[in-house]
Protein backbone atom coordinates (compact mmCIF):
# COMPACT_ATOMS: atom_id res chain seq x y z
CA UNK A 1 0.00 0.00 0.00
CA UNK A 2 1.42 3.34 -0.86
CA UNK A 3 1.42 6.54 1.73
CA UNK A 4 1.52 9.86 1.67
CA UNK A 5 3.92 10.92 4.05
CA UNK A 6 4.15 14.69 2.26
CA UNK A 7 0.23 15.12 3.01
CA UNK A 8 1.04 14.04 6.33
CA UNK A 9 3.45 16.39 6.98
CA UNK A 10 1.36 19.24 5.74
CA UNK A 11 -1.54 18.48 7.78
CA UNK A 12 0.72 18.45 11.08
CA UNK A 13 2.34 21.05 10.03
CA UNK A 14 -1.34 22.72 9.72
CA UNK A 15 -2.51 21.82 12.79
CA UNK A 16 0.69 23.31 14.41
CA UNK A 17 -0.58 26.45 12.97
CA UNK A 18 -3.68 26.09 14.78
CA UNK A 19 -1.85 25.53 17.88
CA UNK A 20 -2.54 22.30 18.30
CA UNK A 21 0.87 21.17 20.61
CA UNK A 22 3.62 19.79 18.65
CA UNK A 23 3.80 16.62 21.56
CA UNK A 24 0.31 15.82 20.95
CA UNK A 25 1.13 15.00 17.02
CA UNK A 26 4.74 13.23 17.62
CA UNK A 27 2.47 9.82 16.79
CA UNK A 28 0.42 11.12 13.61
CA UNK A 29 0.01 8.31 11.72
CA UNK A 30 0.91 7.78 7.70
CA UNK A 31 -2.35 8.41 5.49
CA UNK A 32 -2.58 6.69 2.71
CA UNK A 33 -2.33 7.41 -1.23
CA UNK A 34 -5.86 8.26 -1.84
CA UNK A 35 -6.56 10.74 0.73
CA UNK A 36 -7.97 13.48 -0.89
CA UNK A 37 -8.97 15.93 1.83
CA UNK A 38 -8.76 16.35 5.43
CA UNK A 39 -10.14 18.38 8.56
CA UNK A 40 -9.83 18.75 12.18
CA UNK A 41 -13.13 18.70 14.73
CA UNK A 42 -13.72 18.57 18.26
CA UNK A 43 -12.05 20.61 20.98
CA UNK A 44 -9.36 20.93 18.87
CA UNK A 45 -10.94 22.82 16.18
CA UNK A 46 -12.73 24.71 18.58
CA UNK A 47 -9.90 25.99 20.23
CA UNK A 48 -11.09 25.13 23.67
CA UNK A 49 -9.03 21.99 23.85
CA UNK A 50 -7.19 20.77 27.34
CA UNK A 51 -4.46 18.71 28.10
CA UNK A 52 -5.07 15.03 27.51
CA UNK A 53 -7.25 16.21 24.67
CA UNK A 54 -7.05 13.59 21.63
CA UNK A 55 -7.43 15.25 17.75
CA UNK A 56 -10.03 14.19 15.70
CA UNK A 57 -9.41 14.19 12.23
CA UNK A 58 -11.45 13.23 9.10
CA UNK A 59 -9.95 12.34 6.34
CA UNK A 60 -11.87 12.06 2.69
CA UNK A 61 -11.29 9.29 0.74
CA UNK A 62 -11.95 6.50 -2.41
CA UNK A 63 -12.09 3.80 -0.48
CA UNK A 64 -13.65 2.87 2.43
CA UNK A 65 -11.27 1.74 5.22
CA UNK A 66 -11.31 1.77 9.13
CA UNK A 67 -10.61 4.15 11.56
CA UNK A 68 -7.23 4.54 12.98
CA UNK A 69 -5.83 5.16 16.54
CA UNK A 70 -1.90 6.42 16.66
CA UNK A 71 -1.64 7.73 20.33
CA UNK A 72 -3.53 11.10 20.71
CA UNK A 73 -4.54 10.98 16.77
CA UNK A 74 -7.61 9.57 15.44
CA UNK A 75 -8.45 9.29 12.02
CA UNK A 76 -11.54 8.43 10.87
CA UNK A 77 -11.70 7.74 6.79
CA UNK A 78 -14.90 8.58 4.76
CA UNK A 79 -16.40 7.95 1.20
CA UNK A 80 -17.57 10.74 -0.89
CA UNK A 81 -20.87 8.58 -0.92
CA UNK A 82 -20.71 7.68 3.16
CA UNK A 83 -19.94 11.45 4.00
CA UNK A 84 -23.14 12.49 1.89
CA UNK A 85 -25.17 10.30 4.19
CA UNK A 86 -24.16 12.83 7.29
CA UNK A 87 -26.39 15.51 5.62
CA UNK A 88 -29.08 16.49 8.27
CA UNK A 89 -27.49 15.25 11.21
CA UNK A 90 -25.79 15.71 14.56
CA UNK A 91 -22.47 14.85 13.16
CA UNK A 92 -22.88 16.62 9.67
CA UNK A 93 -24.42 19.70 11.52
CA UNK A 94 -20.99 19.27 13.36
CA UNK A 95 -18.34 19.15 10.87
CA UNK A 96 -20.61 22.22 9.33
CA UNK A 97 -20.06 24.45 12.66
CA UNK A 98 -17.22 23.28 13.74
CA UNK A 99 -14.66 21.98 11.57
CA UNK A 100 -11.54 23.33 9.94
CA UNK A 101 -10.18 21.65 6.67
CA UNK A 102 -6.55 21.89 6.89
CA UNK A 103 -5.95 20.20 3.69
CA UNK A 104 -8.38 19.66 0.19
CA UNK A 105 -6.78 18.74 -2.70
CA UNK A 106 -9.48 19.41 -5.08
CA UNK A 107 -12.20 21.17 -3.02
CA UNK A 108 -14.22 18.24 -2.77
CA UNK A 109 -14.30 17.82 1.27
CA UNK A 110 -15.40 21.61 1.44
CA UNK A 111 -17.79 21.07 -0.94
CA UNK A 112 -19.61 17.62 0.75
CA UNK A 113 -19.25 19.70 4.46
CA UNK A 114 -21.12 22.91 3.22
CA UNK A 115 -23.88 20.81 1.95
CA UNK A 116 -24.31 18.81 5.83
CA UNK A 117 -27.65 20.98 6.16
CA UNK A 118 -29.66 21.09 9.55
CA UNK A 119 -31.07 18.77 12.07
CA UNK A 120 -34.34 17.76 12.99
CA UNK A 121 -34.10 17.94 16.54
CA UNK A 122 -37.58 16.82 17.72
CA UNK A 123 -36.96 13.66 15.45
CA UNK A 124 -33.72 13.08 17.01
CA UNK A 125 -35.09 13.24 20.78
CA UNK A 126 -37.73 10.75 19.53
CA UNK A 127 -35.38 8.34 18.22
CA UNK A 128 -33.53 8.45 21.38
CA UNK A 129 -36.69 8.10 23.45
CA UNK A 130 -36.96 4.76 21.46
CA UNK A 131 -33.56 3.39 22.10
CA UNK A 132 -33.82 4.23 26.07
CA UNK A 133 -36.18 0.81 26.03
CA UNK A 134 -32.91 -0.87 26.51
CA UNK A 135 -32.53 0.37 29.85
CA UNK A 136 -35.44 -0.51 31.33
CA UNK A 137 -34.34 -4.35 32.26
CA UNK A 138 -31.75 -3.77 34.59
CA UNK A 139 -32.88 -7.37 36.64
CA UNK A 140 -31.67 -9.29 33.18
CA UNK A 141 -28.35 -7.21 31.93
CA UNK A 142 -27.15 -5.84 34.94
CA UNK A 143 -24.31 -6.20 36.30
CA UNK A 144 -23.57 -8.49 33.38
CA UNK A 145 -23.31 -5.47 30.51
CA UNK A 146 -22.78 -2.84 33.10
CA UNK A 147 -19.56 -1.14 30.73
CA UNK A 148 -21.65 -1.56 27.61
CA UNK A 149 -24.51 0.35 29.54
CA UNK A 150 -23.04 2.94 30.79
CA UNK A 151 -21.58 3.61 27.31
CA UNK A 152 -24.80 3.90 25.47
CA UNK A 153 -26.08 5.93 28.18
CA UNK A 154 -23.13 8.76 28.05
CA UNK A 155 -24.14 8.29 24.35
CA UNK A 156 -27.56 8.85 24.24
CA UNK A 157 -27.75 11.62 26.95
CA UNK A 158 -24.42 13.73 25.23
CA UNK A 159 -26.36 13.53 21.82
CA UNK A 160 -29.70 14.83 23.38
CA UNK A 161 -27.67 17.27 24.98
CA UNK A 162 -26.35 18.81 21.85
CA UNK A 163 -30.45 18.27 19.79
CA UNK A 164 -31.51 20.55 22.66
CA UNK A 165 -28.62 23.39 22.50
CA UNK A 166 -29.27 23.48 18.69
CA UNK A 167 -33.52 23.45 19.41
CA UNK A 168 -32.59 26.08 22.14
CA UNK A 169 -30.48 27.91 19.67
CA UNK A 170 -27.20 28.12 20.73
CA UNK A 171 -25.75 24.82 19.49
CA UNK A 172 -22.57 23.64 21.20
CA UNK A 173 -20.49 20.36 20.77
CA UNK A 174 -18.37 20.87 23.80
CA UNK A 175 -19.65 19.01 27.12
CA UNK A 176 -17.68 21.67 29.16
CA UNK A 177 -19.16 24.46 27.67
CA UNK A 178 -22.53 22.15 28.28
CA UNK A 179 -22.04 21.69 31.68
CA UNK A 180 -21.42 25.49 32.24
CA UNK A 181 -24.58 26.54 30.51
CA UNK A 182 -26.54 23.89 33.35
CA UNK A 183 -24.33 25.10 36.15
CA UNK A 184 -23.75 21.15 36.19
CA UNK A 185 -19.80 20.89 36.84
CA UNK A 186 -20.23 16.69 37.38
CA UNK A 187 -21.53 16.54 33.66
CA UNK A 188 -18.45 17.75 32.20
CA UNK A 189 -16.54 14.51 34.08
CA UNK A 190 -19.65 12.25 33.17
CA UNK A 191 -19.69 12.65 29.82
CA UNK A 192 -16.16 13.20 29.11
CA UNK A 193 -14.75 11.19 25.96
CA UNK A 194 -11.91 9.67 28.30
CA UNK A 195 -12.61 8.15 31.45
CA UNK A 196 -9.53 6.96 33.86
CA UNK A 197 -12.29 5.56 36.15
CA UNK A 198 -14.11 1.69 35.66
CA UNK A 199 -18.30 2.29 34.92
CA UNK A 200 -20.28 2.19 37.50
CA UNK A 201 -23.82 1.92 38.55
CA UNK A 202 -24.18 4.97 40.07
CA UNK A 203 -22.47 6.73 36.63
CA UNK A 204 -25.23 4.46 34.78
CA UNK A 205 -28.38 5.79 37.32
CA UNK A 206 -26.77 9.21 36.82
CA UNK A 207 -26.94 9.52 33.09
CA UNK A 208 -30.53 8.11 32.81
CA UNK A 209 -32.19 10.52 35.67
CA UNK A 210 -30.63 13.40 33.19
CA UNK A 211 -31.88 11.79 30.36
CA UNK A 212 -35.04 10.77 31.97
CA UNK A 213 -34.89 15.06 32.62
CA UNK A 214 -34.91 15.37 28.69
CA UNK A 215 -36.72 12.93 26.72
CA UNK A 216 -39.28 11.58 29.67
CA UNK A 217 -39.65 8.37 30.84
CA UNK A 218 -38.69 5.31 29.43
CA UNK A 219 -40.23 3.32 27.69
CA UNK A 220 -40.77 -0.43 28.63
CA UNK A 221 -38.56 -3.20 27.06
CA UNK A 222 -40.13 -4.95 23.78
CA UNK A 223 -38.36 -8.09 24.86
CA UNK A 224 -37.04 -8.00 27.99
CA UNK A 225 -33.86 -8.32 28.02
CA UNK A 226 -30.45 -6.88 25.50
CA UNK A 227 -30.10 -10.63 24.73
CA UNK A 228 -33.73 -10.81 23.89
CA UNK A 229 -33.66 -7.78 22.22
CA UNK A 230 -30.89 -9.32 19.75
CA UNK A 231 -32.96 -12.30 19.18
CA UNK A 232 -35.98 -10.72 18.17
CA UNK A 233 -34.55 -7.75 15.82
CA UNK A 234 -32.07 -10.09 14.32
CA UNK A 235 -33.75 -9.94 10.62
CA UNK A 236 -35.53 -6.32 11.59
CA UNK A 237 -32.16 -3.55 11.32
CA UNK A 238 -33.07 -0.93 13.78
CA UNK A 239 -31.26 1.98 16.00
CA UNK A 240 -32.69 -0.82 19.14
CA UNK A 241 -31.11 -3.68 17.67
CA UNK A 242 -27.71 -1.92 16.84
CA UNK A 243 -27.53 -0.27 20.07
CA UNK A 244 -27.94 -3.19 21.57
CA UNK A 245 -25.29 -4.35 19.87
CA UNK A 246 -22.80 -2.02 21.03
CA UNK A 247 -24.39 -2.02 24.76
CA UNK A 248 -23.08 -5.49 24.60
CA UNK A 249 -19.84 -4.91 23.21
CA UNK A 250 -20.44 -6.67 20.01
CA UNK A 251 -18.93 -4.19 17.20
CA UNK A 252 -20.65 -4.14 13.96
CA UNK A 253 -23.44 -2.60 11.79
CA UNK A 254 -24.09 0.70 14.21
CA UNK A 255 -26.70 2.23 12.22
CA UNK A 256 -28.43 4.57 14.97
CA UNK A 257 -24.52 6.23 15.10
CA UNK A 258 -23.61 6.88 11.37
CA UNK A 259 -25.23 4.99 9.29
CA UNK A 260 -26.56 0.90 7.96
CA UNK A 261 -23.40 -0.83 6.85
CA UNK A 262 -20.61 1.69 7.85
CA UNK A 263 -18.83 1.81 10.73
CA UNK A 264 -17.59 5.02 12.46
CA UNK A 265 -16.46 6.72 15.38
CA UNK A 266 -14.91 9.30 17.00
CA UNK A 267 -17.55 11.61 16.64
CA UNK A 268 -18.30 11.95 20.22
CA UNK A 269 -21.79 10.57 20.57
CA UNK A 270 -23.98 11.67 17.71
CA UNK A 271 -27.30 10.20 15.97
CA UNK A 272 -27.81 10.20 12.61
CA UNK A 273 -30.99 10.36 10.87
């Protein structure tokens, strides 16, 4: 497989620019030949990064590939076609407000960004009202899937937190700046994308009393159970089924997140359409 080590340097050397810390990049990662565009989001493009924060990068290319991990770098690697499907949500809405593009060789990652569009926020709130079924079992899954739990509820309570900043209208992607707005210092630390600490319950009761706070109660479980749940949905695709999925640690098609047949991450919690 061929690299391009030149982009590579031009995008650190970019993000230096941005003063993003030179220490923080001395693992960036080789990209490889068909990279065609790239930008920075999170706290990083923000500017309201702190230390320990990672740098999210998105990088456009022709074919699709995983994700990649090189110490405080991620790089997450898009399609022309699977970045098109981001128009008109969380994410999208994201890269749209909050994104830099430190490198486009042709224009074409500008282009697909400027055309993410807006976010139906009520629509959003009701998926995630649908998806909180899975926590209404407790007796049957915990403490079994206790980490996988506690994940999809930091997930599902972060995302709703951002649909109601943007219905509010003052949109914000940054927990901190979240938690200051709901003079709610412990949600910064809840919700953080790194935690040095092991799940536990009372994080899990935590996040679903504030999401309770947003989307009302919960509704009962179709099936009793995340196993059940699996099961049942297997030949039905749907954000319950895929989210149960990931609440049991089972990586795979994660179709609430990003999208039916594509994997992604490192977008910080956010529902698609």
């Amino acid at each position: 497989m061929m690299w391009r080590n030149v982009i590579r340097d031009d995008v650190v050397g970019a993000l230096v620019g941005m003063g993003v810390s030179p220490s923080v990049l001395k693992d960036f990662p080789d990209l490889p030949a068909d990279v065609e565009g790239m930008l920075v989001y999170g706290s990083q493009a923000r500017g309201d990064a702190v230390p320990g924060s990672d740098v999210d990068l998105l990088a456009l290319v022709a074919v699709p590939r995983p994700s990649t991990h090189s110490g405080d770098v991620n790089v997450s690697y898009y399609t022309s076609e699977q970045l098109s499907t981001g128009v008109g949500t969380l994410f999208g809405f994201h890269l749209k407000r909050d994104g830099k593009v430190i490198w486009d060789d042709h224009g074409h990652l500008s282009r697909e960004v400027a055309d993410m569009g807006e976010v139906d926020t009520d629509r959003l709130l009701a998926r995630a009202l649908t998806m909180s079924q899975l926590f209404t079992t407790p007796e049957r899954d915990l403490p079994k899937y206790l980490p996988g739990l506690v994940r999809q509820a930091r997930y599902l309570l972060r995302s709703c937190l951002y649909a109601q900043a943007i219905a509010a209208g003052g949109p914000s992607f940054s927990v901190r700046e979240l938690a200051v707005r709901h003079s709610d210092p412990q949600l910064s630390d809840l919700l953080a994308s790194r935690q040095s600490d092991e799940p536990t319950v009372t994080d899990y009761e935590v996040c679903l009393s504030r999401l309770r706070g947003i989307i009302g109660e919960f509704p009962p479980s179709e099936h009793g159970s995340l196993e059940a749940t699996i099961v049942n949905e297997w030949r039905h695709p749907s954000d319950v089924l895929s989210m149960a999925f990931m609440a049991l640690g089972i990586t795979g098609e994660y179709s609430l997140h990003w999208g039916p047949s594509v994997v992604w991450s490192g977008a910080g919690g956010l529902i698609r359409r």
